[in-house]
N, C-alpha and C. Protein backbone atom coordinates (compact mmCIF):
# COMPACT_ATOMS: atom_id res chain seq x y z
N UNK A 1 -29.99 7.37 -32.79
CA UNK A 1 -29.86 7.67 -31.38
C UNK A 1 -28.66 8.59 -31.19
N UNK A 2 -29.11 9.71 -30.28
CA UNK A 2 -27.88 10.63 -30.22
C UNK A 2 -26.64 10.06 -29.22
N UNK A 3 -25.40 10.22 -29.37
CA UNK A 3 -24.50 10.25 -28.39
C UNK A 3 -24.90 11.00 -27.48
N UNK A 4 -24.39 10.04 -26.12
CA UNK A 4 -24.53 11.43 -24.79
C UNK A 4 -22.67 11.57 -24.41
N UNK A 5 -22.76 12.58 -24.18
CA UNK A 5 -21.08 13.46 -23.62
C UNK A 5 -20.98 12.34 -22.26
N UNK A 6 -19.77 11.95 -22.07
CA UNK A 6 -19.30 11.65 -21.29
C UNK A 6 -19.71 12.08 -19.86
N UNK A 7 -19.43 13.20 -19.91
CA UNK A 7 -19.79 14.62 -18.39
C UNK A 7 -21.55 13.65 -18.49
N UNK A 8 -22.17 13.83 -19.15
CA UNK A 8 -24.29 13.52 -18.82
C UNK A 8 -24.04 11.97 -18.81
N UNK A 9 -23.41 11.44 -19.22
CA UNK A 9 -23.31 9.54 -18.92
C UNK A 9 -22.83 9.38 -17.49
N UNK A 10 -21.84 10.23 -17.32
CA UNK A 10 -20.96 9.69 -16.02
C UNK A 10 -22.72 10.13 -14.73
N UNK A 11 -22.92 11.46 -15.04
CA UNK A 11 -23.76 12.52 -14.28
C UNK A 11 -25.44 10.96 -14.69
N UNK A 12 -25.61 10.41 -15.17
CA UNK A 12 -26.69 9.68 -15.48
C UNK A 12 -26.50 8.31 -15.01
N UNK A 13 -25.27 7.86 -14.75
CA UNK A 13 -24.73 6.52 -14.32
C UNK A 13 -24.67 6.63 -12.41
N UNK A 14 -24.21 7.98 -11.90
CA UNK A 14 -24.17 8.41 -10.83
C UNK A 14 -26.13 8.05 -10.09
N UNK A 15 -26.39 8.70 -10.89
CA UNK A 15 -27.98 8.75 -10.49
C UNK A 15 -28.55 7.08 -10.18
N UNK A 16 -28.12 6.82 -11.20
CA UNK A 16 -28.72 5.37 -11.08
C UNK A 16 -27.97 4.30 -9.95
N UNK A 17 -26.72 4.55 -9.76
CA UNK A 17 -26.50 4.05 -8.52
C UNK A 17 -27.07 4.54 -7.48
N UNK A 18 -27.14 5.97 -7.02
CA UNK A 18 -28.01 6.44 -6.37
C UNK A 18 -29.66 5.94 -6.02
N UNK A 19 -29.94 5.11 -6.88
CA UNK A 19 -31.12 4.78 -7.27
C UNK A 19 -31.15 3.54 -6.60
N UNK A 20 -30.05 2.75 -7.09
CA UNK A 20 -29.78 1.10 -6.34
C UNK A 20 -29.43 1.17 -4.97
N UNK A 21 -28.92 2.16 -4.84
CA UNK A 21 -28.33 2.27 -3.10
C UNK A 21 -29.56 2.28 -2.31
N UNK A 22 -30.25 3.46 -2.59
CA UNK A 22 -31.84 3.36 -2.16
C UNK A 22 -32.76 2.21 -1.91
N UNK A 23 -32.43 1.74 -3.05
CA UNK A 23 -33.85 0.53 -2.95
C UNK A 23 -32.87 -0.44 -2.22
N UNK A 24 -31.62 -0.64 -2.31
CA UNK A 24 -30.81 -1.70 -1.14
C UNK A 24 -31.26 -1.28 -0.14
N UNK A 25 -31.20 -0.29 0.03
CA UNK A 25 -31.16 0.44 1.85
C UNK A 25 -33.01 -0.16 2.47
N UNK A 26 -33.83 0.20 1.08
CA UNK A 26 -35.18 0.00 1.14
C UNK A 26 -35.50 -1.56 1.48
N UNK A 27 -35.06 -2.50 1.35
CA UNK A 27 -34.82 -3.79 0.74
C UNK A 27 -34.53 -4.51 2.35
N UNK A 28 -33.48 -3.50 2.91
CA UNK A 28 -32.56 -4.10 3.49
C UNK A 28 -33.90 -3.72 4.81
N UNK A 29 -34.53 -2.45 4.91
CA UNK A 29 -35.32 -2.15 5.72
C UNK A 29 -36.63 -3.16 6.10
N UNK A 30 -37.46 -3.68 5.03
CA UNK A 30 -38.13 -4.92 4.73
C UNK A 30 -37.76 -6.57 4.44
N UNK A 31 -36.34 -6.63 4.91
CA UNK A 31 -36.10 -7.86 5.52
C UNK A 31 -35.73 -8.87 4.35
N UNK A 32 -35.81 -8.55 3.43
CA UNK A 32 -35.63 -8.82 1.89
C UNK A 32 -34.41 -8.55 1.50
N UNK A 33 -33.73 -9.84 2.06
CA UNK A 33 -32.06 -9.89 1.98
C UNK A 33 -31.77 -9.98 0.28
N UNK A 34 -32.44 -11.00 -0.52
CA UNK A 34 -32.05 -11.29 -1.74
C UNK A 34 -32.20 -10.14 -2.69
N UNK A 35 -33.06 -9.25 -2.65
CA UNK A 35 -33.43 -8.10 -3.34
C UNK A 35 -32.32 -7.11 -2.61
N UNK A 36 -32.25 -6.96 -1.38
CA UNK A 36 -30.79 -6.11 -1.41
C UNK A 36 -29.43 -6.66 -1.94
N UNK A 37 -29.30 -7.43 -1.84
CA UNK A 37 -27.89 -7.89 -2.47
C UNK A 37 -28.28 -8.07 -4.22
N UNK A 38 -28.71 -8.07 -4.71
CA UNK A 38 -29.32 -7.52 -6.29
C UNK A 38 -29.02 -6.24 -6.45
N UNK A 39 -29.91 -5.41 -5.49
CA UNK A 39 -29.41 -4.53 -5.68
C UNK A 39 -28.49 -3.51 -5.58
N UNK A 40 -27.45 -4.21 -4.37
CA UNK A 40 -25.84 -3.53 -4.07
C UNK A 40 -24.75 -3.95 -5.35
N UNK A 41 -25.72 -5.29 -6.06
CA UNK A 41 -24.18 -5.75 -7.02
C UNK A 41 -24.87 -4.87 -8.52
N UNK A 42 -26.08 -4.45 -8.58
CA UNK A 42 -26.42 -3.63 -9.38
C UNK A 42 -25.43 -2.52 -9.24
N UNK A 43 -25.25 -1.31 -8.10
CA UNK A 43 -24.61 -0.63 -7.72
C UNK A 43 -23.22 -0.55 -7.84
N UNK A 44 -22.75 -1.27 -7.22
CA UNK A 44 -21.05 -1.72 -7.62
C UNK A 44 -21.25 -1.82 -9.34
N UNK A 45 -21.80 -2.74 -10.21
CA UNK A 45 -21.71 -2.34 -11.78
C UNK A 45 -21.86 -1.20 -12.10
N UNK A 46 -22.82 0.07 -11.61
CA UNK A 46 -22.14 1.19 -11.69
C UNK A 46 -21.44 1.93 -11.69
N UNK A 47 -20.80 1.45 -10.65
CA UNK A 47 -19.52 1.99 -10.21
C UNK A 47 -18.77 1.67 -10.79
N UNK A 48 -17.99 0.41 -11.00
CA UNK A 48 -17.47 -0.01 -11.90
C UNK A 48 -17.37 0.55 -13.71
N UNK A 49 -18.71 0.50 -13.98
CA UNK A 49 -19.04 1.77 -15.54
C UNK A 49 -18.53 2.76 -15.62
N UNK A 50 -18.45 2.93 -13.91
CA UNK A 50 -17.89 4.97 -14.28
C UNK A 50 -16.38 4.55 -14.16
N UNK A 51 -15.49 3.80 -13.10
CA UNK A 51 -14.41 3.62 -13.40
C UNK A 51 -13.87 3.23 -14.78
N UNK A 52 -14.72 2.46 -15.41
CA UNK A 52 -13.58 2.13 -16.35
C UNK A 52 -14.12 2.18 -17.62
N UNK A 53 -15.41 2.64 -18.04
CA UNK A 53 -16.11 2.84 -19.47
C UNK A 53 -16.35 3.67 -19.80
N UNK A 54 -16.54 4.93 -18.57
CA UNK A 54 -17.07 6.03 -18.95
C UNK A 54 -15.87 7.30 -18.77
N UNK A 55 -15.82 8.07 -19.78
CA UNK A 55 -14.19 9.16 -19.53
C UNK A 55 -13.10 8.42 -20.13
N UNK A 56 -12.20 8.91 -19.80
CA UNK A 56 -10.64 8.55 -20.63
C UNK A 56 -10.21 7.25 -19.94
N UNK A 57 -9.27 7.04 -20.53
CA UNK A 57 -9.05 5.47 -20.62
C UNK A 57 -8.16 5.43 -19.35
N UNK A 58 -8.33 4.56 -18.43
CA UNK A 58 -7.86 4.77 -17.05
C UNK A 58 -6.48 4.12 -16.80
N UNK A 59 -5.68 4.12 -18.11
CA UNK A 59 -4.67 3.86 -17.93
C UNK A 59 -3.66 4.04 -18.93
């Protein structure tokens, strides 16, 4: 399996929160509280990935 560059992980980790935000927002639209909150703490672990796993060491 190839390494991916930092720059296409961070740029691929972005997306996929993008992805969770959506289907929260979607979730949240159809009344389907438990599937949005799945998928906001999905989101925040993204976020979280890019803060502190992905790029130079944040401290």
């Amino acid at each position: 399996m190839n390494q991916m560059t930092p720059e296409i992980e961070k740029e691929v980790s972005q997306l996929s929160r993008l992805s969770h935000v959506a289907s929260a927002l979607m979730y949240r639209k159809k009344g389907d509280r438990v599937r949005m909150n799945q998928e906001r703490l999905l989101a925040k672990c993204e976020k979280l990935k890019q803060m502190y796993f992905i790029g130079p060491c944040p401290f």
